[in-house]
N, C-alpha and C. Protein backbone atom coordinates (compact mmCIF):
# COMPACT_ATOMS: atom_id res chain seq x y z
N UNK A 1 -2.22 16.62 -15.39
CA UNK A 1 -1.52 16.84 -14.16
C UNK A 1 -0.16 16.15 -14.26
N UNK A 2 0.67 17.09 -13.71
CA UNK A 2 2.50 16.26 -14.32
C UNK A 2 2.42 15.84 -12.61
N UNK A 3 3.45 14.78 -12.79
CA UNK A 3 4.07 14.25 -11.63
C UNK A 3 4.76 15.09 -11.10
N UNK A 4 5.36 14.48 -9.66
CA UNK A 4 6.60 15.22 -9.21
C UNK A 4 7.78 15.24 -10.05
N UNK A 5 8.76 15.72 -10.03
CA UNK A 5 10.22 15.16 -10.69
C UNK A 5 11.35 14.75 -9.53
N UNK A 6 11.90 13.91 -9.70
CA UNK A 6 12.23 13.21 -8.52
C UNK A 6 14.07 13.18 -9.03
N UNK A 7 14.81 13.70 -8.38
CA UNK A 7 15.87 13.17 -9.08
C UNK A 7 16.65 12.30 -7.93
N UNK A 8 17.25 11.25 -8.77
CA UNK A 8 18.23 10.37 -7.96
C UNK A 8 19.21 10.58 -8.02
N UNK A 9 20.04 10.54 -6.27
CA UNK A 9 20.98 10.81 -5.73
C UNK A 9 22.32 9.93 -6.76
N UNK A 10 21.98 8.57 -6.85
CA UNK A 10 22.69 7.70 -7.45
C UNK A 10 22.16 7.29 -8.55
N UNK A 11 22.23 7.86 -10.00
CA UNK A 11 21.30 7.05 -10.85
C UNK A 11 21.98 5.24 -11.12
N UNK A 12 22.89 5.18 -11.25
CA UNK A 12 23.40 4.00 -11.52
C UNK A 12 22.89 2.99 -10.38
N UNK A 13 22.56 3.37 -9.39
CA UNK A 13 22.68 1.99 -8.45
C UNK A 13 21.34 1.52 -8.37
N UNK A 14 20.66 0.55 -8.79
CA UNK A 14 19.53 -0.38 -8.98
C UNK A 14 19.40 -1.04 -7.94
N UNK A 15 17.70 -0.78 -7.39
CA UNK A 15 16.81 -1.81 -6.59
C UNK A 15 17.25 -2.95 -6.35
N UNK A 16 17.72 -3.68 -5.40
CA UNK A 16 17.42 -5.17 -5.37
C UNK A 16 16.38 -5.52 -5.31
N UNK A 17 16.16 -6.51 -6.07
CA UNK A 17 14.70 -7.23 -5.88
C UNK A 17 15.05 -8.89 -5.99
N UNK A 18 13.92 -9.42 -4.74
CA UNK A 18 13.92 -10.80 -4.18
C UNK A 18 12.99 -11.56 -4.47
N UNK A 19 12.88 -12.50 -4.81
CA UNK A 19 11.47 -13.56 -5.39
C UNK A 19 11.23 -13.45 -4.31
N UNK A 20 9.94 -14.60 -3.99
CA UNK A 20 9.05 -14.51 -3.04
C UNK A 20 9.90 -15.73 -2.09
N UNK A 21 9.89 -16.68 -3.05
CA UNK A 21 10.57 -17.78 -2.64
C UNK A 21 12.20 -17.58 -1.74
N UNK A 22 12.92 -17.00 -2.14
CA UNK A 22 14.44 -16.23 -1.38
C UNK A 22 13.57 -15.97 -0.19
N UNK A 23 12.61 -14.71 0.31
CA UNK A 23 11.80 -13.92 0.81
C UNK A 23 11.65 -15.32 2.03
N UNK A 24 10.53 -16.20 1.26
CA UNK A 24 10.60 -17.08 2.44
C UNK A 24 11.31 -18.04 2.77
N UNK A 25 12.04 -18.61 2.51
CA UNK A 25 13.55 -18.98 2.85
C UNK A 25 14.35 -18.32 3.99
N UNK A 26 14.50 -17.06 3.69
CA UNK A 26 15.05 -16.43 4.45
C UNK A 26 14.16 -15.88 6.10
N UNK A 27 12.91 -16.26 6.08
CA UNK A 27 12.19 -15.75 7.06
C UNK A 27 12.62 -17.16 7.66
N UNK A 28 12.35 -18.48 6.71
CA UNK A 28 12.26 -19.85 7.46
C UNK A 28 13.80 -20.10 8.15
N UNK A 29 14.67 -19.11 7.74
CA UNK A 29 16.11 -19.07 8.15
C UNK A 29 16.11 -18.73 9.57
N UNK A 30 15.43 -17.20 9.70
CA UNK A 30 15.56 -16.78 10.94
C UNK A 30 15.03 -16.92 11.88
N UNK A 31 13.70 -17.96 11.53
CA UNK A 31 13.05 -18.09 12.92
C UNK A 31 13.66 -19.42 13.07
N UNK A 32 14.52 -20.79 12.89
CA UNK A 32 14.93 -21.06 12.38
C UNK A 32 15.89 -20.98 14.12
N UNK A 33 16.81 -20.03 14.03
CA UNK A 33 17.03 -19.16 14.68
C UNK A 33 18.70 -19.98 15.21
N UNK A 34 19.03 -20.37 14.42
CA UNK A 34 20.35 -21.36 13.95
C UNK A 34 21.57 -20.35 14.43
N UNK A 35 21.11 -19.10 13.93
CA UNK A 35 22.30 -18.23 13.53
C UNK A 35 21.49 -16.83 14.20
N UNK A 36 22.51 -16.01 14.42
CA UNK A 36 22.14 -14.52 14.54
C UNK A 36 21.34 -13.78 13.31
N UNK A 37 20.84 -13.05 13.59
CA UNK A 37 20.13 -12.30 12.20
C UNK A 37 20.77 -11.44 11.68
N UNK A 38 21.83 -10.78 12.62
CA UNK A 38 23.04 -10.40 11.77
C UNK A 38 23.60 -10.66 10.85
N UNK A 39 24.33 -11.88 11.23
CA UNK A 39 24.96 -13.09 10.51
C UNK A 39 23.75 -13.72 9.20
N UNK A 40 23.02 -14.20 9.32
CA UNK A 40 21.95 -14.44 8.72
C UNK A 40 21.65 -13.24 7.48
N UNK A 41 21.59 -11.60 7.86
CA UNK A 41 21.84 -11.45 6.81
C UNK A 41 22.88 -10.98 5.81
N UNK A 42 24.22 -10.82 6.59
CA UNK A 42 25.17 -10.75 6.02
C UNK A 42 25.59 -11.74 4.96
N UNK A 43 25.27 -12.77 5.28
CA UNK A 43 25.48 -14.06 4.49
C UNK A 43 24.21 -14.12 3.44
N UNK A 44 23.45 -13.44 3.01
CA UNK A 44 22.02 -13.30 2.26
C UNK A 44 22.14 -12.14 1.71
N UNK A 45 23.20 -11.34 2.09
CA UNK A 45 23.39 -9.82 1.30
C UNK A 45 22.07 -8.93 1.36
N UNK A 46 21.26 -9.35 2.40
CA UNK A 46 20.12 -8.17 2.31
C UNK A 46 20.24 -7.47 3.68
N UNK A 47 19.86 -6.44 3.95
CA UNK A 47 19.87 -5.53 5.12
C UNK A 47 18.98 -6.52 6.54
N UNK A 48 19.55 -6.54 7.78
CA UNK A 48 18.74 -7.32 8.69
C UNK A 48 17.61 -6.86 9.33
N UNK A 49 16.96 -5.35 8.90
CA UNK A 49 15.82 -4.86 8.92
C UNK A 49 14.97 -5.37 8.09
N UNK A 50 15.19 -5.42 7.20
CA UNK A 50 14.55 -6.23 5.50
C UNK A 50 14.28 -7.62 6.33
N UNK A 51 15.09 -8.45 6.65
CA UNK A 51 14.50 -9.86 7.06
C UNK A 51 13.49 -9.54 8.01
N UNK A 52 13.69 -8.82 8.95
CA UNK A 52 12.22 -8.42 10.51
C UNK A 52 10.69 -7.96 9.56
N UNK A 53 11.37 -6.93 8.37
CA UNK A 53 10.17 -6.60 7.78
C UNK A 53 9.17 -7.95 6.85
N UNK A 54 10.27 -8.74 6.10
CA UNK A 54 9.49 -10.00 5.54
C UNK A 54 9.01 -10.47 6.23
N UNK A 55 9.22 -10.82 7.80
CA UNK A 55 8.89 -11.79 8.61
C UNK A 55 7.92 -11.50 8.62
N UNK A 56 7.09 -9.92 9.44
CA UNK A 56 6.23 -9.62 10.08
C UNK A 56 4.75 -9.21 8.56
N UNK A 57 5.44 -9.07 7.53
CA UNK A 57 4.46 -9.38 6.44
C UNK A 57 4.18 -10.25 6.39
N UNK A 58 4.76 -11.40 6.44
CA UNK A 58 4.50 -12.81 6.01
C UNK A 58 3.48 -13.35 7.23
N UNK A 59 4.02 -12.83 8.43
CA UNK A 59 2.86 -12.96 9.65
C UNK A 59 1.41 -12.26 9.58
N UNK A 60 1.74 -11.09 8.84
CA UNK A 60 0.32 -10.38 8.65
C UNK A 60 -0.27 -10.82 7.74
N UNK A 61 0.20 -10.57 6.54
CA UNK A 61 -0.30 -11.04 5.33
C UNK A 61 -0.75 -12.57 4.50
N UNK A 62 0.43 -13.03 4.97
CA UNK A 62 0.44 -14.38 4.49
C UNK A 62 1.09 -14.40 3.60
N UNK A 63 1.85 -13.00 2.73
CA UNK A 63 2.57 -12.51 1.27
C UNK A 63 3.22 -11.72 1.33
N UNK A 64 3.94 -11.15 0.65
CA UNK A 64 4.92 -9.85 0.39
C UNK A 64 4.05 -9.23 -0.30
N UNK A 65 3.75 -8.15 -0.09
CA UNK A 65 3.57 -6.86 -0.58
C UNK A 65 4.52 -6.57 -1.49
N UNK A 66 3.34 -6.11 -2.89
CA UNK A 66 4.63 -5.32 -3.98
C UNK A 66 4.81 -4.00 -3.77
N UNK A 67 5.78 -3.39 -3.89
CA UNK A 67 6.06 -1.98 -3.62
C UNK A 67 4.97 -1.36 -4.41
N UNK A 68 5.50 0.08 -3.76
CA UNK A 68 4.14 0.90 -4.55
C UNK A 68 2.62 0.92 -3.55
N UNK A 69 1.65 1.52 -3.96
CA UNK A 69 0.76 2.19 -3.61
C UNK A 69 -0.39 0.54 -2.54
N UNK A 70 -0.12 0.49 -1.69
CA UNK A 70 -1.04 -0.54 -0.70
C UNK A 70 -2.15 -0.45 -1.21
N UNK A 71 -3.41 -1.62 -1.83
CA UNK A 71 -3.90 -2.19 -1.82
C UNK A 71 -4.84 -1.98 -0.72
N UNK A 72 -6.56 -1.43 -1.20
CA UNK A 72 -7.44 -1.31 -0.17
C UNK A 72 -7.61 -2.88 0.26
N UNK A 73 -8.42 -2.70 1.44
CA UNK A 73 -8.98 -3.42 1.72
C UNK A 73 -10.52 -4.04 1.58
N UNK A 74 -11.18 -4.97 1.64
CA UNK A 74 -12.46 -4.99 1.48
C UNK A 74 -13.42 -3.74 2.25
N UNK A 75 -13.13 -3.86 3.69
CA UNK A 75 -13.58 -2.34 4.47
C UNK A 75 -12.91 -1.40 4.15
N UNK A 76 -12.03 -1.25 3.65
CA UNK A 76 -11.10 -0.16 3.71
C UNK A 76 -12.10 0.71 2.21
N UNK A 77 -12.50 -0.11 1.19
CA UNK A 77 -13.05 -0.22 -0.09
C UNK A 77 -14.72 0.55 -0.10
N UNK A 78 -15.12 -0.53 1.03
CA UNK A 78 -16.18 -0.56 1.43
C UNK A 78 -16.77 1.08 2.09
N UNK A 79 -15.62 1.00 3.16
CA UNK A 79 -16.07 2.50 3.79
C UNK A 79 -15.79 3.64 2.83
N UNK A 80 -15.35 3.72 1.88
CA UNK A 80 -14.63 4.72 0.77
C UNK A 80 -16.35 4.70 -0.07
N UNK A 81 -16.17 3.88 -0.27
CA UNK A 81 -17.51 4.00 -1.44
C UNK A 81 -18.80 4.48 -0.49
N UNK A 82 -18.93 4.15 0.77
CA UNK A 82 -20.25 4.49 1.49
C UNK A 82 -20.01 6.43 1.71
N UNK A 83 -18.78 6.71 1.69
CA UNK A 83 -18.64 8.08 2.16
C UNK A 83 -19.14 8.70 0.79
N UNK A 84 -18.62 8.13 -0.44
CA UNK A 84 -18.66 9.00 -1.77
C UNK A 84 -20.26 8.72 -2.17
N UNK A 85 -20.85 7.84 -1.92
CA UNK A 85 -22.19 7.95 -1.86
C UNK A 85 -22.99 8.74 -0.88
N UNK A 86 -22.81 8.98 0.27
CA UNK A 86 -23.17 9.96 1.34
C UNK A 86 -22.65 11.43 0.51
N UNK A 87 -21.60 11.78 -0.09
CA UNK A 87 -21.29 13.08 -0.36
C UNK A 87 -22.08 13.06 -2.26
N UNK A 88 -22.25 12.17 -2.54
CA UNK A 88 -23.09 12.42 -4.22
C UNK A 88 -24.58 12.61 -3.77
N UNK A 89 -25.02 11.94 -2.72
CA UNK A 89 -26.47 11.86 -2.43
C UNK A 89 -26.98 13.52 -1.86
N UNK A 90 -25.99 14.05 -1.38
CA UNK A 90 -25.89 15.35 -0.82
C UNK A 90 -25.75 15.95 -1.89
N UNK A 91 -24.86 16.09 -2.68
CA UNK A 91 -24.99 16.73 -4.08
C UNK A 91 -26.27 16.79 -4.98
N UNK A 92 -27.08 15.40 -4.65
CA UNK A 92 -28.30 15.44 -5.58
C UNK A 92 -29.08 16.26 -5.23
N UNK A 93 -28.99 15.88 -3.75
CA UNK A 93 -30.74 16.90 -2.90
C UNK A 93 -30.52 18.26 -3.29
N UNK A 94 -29.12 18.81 -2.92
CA UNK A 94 -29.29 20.49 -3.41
C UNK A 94 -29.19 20.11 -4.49
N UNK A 95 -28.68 19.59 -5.94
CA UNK A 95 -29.45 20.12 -7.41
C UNK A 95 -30.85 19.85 -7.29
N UNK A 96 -31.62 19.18 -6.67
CA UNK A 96 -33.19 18.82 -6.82
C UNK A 96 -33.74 20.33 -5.81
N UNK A 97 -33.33 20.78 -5.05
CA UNK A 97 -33.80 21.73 -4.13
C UNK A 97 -33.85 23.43 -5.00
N UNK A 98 -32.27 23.51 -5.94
CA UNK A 98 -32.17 24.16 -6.34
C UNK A 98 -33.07 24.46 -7.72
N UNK A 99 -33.43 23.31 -8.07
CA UNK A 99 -34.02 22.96 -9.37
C UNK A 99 -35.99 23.54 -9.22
N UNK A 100 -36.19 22.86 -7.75
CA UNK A 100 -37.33 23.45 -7.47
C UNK A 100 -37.40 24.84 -7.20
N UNK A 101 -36.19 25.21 -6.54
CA UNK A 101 -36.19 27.02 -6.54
C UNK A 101 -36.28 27.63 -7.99
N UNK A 102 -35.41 27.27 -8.51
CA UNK A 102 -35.48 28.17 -9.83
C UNK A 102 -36.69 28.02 -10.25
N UNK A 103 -37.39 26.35 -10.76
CA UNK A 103 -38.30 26.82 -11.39
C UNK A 103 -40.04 27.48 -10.79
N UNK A 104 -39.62 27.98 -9.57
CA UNK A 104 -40.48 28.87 -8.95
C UNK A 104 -40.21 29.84 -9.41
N UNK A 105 -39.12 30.60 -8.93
CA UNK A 105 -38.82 31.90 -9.73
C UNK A 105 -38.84 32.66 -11.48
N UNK A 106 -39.25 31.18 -11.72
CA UNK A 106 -39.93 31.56 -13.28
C UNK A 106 -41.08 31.86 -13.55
N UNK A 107 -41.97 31.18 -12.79
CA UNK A 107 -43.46 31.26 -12.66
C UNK A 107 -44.05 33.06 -12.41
């Protein structure tokens, strides 16, 4: 199975990426609340949506999230595997149902 093909608008212009440590610094900046968050991130060169978003991870999570595909959860894990067992267990009974049909129809 091929991927999408994705082309970029800008190939030259590269991701910023922030340690964790910058990350919380900068949350401990704004609540902090010294300065505007404007200001705050103009002076930090990152977008002042980006600081609201670290914050409220760091409130949920306790961490930054790495980009890319989220990370189940234990329930999240949990209920996934109980469904795919409910839909294999269903799969078994009709091969066992079917298995008894046929070998009637041999007899």
């Amino acid at each position: 199975m091929k991927g999408k093909q994705v082309q970029k608008v800008n190939p030259e212009r590269q991701r910023q990426r922030f340690s964790p440590e910058f990350k919380r610094e900068a949350v401990r900046l704004l609540e902090l609340g010294q300065k505007p968050a404007t200001q705050l991130a103009v002076e930090l060169g990152v977008a002042r949506n980006r600081l609201y978003k670290w914050q409220a991870q760091l409130k949920t999570h306790g961490t930054f999230r790495a980009p890319g595909r989220p990370r189940l959860s234990e329930e999240d894990e949990l209920s996934r595997l109980k469904r795919e067992l409910k839909r294999v267990t269903e799969e078994r009974d009709i091969l066992k149902k079917a298995q008894t049909y046929f070998a009637k129809r041999r007899r």
